[in-house]
C-alpha atoms as a PDB file:
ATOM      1  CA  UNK A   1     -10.712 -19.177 -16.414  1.00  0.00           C
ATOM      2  CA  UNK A   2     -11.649 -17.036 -13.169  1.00  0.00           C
ATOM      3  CA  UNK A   3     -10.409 -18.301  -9.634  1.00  0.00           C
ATOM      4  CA  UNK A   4     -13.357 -18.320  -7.121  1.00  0.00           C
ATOM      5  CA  UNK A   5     -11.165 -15.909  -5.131  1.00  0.00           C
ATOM      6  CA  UNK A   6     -11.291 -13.052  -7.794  1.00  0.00           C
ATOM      7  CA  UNK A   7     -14.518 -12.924  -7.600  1.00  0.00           C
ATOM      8  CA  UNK A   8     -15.438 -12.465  -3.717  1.00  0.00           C
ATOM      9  CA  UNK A   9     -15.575  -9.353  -2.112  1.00  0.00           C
ATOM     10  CA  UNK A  10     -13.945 -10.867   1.384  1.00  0.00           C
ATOM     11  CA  UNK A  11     -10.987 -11.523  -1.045  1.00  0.00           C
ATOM     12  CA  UNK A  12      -8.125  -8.842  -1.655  1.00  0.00           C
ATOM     13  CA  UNK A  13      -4.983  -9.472  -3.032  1.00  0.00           C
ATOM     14  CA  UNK A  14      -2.225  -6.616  -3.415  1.00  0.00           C
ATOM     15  CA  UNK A  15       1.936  -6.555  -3.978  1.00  0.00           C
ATOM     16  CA  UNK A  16       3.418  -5.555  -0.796  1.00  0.00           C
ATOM     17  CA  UNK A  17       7.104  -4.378  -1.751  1.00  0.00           C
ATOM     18  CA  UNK A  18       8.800  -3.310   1.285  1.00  0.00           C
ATOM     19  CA  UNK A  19      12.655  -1.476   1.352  1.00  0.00           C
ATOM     20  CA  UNK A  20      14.795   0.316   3.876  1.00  0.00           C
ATOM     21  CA  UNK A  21      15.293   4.527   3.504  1.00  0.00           C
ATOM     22  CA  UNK A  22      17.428   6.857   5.009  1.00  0.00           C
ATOM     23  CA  UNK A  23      15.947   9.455   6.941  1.00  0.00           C
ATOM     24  CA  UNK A  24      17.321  12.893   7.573  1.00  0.00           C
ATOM     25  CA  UNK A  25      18.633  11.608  11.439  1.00  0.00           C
ATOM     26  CA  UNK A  26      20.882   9.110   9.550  1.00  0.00           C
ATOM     27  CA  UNK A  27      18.506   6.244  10.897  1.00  0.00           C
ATOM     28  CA  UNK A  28      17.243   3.939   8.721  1.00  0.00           C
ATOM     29  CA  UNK A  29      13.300   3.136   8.349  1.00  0.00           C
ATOM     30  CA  UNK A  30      11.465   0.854   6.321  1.00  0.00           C
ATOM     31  CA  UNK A  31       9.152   1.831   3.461  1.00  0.00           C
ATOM     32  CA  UNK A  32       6.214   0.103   1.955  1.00  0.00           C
ATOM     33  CA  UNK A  33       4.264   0.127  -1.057  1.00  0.00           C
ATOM     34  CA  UNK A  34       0.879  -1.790  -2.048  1.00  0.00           C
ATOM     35  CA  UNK A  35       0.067  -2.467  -5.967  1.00  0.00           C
ATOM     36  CA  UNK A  36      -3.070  -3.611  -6.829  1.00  0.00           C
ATOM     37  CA  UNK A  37      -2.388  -6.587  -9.131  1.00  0.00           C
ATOM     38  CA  UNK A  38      -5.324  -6.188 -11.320  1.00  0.00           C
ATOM     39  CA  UNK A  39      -4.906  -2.567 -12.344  1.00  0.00           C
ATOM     40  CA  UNK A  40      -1.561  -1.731 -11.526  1.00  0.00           C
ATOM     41  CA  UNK A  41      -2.668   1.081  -9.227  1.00  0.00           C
ATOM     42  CA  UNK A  42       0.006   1.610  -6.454  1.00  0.00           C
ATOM     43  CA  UNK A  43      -0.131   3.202  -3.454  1.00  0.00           C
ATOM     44  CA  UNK A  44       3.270   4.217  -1.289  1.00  0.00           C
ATOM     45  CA  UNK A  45       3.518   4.647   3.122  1.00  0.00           C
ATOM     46  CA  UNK A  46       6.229   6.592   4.821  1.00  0.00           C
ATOM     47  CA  UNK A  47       6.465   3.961   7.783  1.00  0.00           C
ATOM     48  CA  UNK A  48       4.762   0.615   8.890  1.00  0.00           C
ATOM     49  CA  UNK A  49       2.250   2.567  11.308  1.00  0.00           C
ATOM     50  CA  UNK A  50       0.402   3.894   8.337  1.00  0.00           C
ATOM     51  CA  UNK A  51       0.598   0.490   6.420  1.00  0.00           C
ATOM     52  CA  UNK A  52      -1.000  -1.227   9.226  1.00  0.00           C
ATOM     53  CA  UNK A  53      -3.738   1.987   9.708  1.00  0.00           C
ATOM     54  CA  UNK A  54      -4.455   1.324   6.076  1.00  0.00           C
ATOM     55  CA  UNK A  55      -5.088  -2.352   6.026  1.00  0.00           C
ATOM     56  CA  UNK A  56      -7.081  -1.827   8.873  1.00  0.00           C
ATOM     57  CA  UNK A  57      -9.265   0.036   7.554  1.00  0.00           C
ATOM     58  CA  UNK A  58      -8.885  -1.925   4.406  1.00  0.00           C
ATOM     59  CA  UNK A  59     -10.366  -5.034   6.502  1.00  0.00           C
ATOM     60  CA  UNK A  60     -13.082  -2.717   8.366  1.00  0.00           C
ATOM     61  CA  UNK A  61     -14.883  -1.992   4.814  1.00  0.00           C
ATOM     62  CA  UNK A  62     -12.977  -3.448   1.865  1.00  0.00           C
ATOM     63  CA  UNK A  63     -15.442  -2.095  -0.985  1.00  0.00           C
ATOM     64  CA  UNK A  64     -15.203   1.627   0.033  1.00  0.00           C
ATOM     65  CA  UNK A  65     -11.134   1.006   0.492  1.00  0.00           C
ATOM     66  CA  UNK A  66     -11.098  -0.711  -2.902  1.00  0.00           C
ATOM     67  CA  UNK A  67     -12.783   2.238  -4.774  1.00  0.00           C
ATOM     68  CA  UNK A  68     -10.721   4.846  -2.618  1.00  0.00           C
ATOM     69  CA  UNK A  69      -7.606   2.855  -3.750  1.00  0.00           C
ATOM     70  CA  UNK A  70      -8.976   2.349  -7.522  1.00  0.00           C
ATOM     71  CA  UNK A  71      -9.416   6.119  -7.489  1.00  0.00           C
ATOM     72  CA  UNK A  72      -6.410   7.771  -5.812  1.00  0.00           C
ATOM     73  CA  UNK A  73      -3.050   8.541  -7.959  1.00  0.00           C
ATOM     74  CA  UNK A  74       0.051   6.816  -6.366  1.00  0.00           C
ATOM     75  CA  UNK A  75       0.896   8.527  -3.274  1.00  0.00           C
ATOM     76  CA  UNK A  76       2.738   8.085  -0.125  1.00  0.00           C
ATOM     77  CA  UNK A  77       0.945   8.271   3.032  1.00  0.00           C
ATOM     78  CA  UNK A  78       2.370   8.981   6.601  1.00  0.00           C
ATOM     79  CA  UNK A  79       5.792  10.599   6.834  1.00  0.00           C
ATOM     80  CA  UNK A  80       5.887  13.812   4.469  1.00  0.00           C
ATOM     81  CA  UNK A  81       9.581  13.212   3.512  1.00  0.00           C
ATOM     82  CA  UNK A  82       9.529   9.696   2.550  1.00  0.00           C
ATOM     83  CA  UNK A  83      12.189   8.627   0.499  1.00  0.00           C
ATOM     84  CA  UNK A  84      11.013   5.934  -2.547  1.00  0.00           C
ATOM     85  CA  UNK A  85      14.443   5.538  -3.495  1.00  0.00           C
ATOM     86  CA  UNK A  86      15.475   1.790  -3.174  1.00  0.00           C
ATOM     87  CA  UNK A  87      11.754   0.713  -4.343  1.00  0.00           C
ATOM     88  CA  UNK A  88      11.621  -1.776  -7.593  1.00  0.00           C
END
């Protein structure tokens, strides 16, 4: 049986994991990661900045951020040496 919610398109639902990386000043920064529930598909950010830019414009147009997300292989987004140790 479908829920009312899977079915709307002004419902999203995504796995936020969220863990704590060392970064190459010693200083510790927090990671996040969303997963797509449905299809598994995962996507990984380098800081909270670009978690919040992302579910901005998540909110500002959710069916062209769904298909971007649907389509993209997991990646991190934001700081280029993001660590994903620690994650799971």
């Amino acid at each position: 049986m479908s829920n009312e919610c899977d079915r709307s398109p002004t419902y999203l639902s995504y796995m936020l994991r969220l863990w704590q990386a060392g970064s190459r000043d010693g200083k510790s920064v927090w990671r996040a990661s969303l997963e797509n529930p449905h299809s598994g598909e995962r996507v990984a950010f380098g800081d909270a900045k670009d978690l919040f830019a992302f579910l901005a414009d998540l909110m500002a147009d959710p069916d062209d951020m769904s298909a971007r997300f649907a389509q993209s292989e997991p990646a991190i987004i934001g700081a280029a040496n993001s660590s994903t140790s620690g994650e799971d």
